[in-house]
Each structure stands twice: as C-alpha cells, then as structure tokens.
Protein backbone atom coordinates (compact mmCIF):
# COMPACT_ATOMS: atom_id res chain seq x y z
CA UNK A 1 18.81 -19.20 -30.07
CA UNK A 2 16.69 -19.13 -26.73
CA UNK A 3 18.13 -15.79 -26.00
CA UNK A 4 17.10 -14.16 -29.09
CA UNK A 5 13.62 -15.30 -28.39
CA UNK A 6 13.65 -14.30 -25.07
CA UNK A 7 14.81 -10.92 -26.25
CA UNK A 8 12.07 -10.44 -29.05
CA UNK A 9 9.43 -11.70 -26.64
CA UNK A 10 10.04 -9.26 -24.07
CA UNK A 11 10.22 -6.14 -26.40
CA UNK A 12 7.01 -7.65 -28.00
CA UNK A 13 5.18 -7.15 -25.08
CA UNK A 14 5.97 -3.65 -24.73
CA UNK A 15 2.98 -2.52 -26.37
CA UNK A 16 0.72 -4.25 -24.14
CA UNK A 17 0.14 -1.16 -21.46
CA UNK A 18 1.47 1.37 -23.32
CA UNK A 19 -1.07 1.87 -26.09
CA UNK A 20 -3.50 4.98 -25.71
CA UNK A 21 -6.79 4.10 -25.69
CA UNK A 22 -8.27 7.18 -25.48
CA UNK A 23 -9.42 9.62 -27.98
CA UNK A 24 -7.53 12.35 -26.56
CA UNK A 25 -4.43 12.48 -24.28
CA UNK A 26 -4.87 12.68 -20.28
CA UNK A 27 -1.86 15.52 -19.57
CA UNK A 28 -2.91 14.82 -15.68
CA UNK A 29 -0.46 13.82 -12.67
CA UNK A 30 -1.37 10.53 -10.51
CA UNK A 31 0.01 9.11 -7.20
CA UNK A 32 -0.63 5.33 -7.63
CA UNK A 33 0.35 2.26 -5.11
CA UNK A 34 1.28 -0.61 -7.63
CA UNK A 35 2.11 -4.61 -7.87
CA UNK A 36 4.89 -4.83 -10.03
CA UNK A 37 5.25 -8.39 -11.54
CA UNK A 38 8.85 -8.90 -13.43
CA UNK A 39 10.90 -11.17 -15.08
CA UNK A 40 14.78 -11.33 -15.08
CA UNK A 41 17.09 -13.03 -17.64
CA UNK A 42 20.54 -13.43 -15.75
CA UNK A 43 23.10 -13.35 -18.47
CA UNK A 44 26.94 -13.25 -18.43
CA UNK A 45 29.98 -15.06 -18.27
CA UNK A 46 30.42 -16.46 -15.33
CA UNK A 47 28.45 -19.32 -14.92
CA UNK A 48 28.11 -21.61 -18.20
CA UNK A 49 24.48 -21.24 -17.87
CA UNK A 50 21.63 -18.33 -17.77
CA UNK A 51 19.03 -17.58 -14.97
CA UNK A 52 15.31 -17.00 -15.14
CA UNK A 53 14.36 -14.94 -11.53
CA UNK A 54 10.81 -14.01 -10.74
CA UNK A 55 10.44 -10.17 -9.72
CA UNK A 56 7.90 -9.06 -7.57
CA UNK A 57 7.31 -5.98 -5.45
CA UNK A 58 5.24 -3.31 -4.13
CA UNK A 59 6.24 0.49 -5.41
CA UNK A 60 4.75 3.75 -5.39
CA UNK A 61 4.70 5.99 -8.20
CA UNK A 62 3.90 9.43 -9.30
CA UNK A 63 3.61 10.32 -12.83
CA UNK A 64 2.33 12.76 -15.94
CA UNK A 65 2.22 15.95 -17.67
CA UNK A 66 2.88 16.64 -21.13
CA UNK A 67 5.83 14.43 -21.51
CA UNK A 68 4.31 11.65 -19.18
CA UNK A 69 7.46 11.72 -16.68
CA UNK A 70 7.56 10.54 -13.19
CA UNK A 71 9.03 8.23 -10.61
CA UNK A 72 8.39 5.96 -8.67
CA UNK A 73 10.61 3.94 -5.62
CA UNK A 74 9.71 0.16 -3.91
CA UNK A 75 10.30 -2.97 -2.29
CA UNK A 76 10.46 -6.43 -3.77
CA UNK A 77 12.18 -9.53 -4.02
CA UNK A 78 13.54 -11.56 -6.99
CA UNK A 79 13.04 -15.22 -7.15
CA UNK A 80 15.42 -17.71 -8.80
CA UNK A 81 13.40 -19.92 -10.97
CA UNK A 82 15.84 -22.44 -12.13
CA UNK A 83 19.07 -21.67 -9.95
CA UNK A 84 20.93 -24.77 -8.03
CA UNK A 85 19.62 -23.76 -4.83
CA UNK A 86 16.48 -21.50 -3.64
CA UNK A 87 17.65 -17.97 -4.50
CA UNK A 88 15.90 -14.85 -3.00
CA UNK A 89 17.11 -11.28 -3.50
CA UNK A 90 14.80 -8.96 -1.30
CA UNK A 91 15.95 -5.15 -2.56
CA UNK A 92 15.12 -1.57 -2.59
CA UNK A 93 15.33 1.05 -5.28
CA UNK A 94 14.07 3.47 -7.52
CA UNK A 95 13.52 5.08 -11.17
CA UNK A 96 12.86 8.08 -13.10
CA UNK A 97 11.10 8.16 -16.44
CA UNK A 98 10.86 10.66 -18.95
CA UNK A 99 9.62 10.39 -22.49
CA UNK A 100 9.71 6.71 -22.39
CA UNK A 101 13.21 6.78 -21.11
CA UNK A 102 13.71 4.90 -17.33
CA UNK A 103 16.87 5.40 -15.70
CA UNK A 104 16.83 3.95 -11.88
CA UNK A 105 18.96 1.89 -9.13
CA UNK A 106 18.30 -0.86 -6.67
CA UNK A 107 20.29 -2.76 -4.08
CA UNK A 108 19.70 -6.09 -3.87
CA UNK A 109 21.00 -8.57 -1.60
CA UNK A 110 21.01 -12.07 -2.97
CA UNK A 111 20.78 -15.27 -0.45
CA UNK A 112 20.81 -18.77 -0.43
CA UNK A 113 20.28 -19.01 3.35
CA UNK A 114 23.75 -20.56 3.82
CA UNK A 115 25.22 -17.84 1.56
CA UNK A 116 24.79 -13.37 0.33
CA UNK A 117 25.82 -11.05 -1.56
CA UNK A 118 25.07 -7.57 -1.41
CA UNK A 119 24.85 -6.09 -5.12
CA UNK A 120 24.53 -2.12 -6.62
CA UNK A 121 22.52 -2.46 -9.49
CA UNK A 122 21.80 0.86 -11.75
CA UNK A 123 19.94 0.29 -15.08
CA UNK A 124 18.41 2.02 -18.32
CA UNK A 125 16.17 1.19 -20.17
CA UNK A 126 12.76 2.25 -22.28
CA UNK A 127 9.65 2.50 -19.47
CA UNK A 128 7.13 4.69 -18.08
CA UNK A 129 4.37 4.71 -15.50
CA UNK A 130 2.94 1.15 -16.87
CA UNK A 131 6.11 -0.82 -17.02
CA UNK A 132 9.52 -1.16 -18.49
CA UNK A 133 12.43 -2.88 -20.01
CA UNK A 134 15.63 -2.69 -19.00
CA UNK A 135 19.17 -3.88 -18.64
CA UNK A 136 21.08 -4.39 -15.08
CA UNK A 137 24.37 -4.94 -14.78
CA UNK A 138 25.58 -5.94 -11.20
CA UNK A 139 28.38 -4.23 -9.28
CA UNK A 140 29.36 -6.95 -6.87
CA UNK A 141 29.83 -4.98 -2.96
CA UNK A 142 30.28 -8.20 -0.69
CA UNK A 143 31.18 -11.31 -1.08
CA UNK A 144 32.59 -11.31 -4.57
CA UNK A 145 33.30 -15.21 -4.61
CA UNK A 146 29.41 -15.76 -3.76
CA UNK A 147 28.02 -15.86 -7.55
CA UNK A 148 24.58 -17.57 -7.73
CA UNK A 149 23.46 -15.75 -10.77
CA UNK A 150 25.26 -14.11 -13.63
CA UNK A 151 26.67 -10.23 -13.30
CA UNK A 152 23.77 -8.60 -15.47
CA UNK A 153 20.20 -9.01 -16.41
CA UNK A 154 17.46 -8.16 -19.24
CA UNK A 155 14.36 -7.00 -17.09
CA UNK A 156 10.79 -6.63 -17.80
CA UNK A 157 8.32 -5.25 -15.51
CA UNK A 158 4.71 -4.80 -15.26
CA UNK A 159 2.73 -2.64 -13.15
CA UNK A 160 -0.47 -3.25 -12.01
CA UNK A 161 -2.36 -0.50 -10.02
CA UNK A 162 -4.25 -1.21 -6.37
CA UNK A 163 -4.92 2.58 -5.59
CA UNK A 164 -4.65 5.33 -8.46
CA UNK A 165 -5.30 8.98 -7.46
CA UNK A 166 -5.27 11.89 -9.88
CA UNK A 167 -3.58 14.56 -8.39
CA UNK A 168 -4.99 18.73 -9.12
CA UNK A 169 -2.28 20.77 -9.53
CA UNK A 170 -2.51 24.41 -10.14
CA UNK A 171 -0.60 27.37 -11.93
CA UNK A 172 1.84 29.55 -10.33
CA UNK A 173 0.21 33.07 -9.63
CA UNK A 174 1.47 35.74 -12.13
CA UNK A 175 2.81 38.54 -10.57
C-alpha cells in the first residue's frame, strides 16, 4: 500500500514545473547552472525492506527549441534516509531529454565508511529541463556482496535554477 502512494505522489507532482505559464511558447535555447533536489525509492528483492535516499546535486544544463530537448550532466550525492547505517553515494552522470522523454546514466559509488560499492546506473524515464521521473536499476561493478540498498530505484528530481542564460543562436547562411 505505501508503495502505491509513493508512486501516485511522485507522478502527481509532475505538473508542478512543467505547466506553461505563458501565453505563447518560448522556442529559445538556455545554458542554466541548477540545484537539483531528488528523492529515491530503493525497491527490490534483496533486502526485506525499501529505502528512502535524499538526492542532491549541482548540474548544468542546456535546453530548447521547438521540441524543448536538451541535456544536461552533474555532480551529487544520495543520502540514505532510513538505511541501518549512514549511507552516502557521491556520483556523476548525465541525461538527454527530448519531447518529455529523459534517457541518462550515472555512476554512483555507495559507502558506509567501513564499506562501497561502485554501481552503473542507466535510467528512463518522462523529464525535461525542469525535472524528471525516472526508474534506475543498478548494475552492481564491485563488491557485489556489499548491498546497503535495494538493486533499483523510482526517482524524482527537481531543478531549481541559480544562473539561467538564454542563448542567440542564428541560421545557417543559404548558399
């Protein structure tokens, strides 16, 4: 039962960001540096219980056009928030959105301090320059018997901008 409201409240609040409020569509491109703020649902079958992990990090993206694509790549660090011990994953990685589409990677290494685990995580999901929502499953690289979450995760992110920049791009010349 928890799961299926943690499920509905995370696609609930994908409308908060993405909503246009303007009267007419902004078809520009913009560099931005942004705070992405994240939470991660650790599910699988492994453990006999699921993990909440804070995800923060710094990324930079660049986004827009007609089909509002772009990319962006980062730092961070997830968080466990109700794991045995004090969990930290600092990672790296990157995604590309199109149409509301995200498709990315990270690599995260997961510690305990006495403990790591160095993980390949790709995921999918629905996203764009504001935030997104996504699934990660976890391809274990080292340390296979050190397991302090679960092998996949539901993730939300938000992004919130510190320096936006529109970006003028002009046409190719016609020959």
């Amino acid at each position: 039962m928890n799961t299926r409201i943690t499920i509905l409240f995370l696609i609930s609040l994908i409308n908060f960001g993405f909503g246009q409020n303007r009267k007419e569509r902004d078809y520009g491109y913009y560099e931005s540096l942004n705070l992405g703020i994240g939470y991660n649902y650790s599910f699988g079958d492994h453990n006999e219980r699921d993990f909440h992990l804070l995800d923060i990090g710094i990324n930079k993206a660049s986004y827009g056009g007609l089909h509002g694509g772009g990319f962006q790549y980062g730092i961070g660090t997830e968080i466990g928030l109700n794991t045995e011990k004090f969990i930290i994953g600092p990672k790296i990685g990157g995604v590309m959105n199109l149409m509301g589409i995200a498709i990315g990677t990270e690599l995260v290494t997961y510690t305990d301090f006495d403990n790591w685990t160095l993980r390949f995580v790709p995921f999918i999901g629905i996203g764009g320059e504001k935030g997104r929502l996504t699934i990660n499953p976890h391809i274990i690289l080292t340390n296979k018997k050190f397991r302090p979450i679960n092998e996949g995760l539901l993730n939300f992110t938000y992004n919130l901008n510190l320096k936006r920049k529109k970006i003028e791009k002009t046409a190719p010349n016609k020959v």
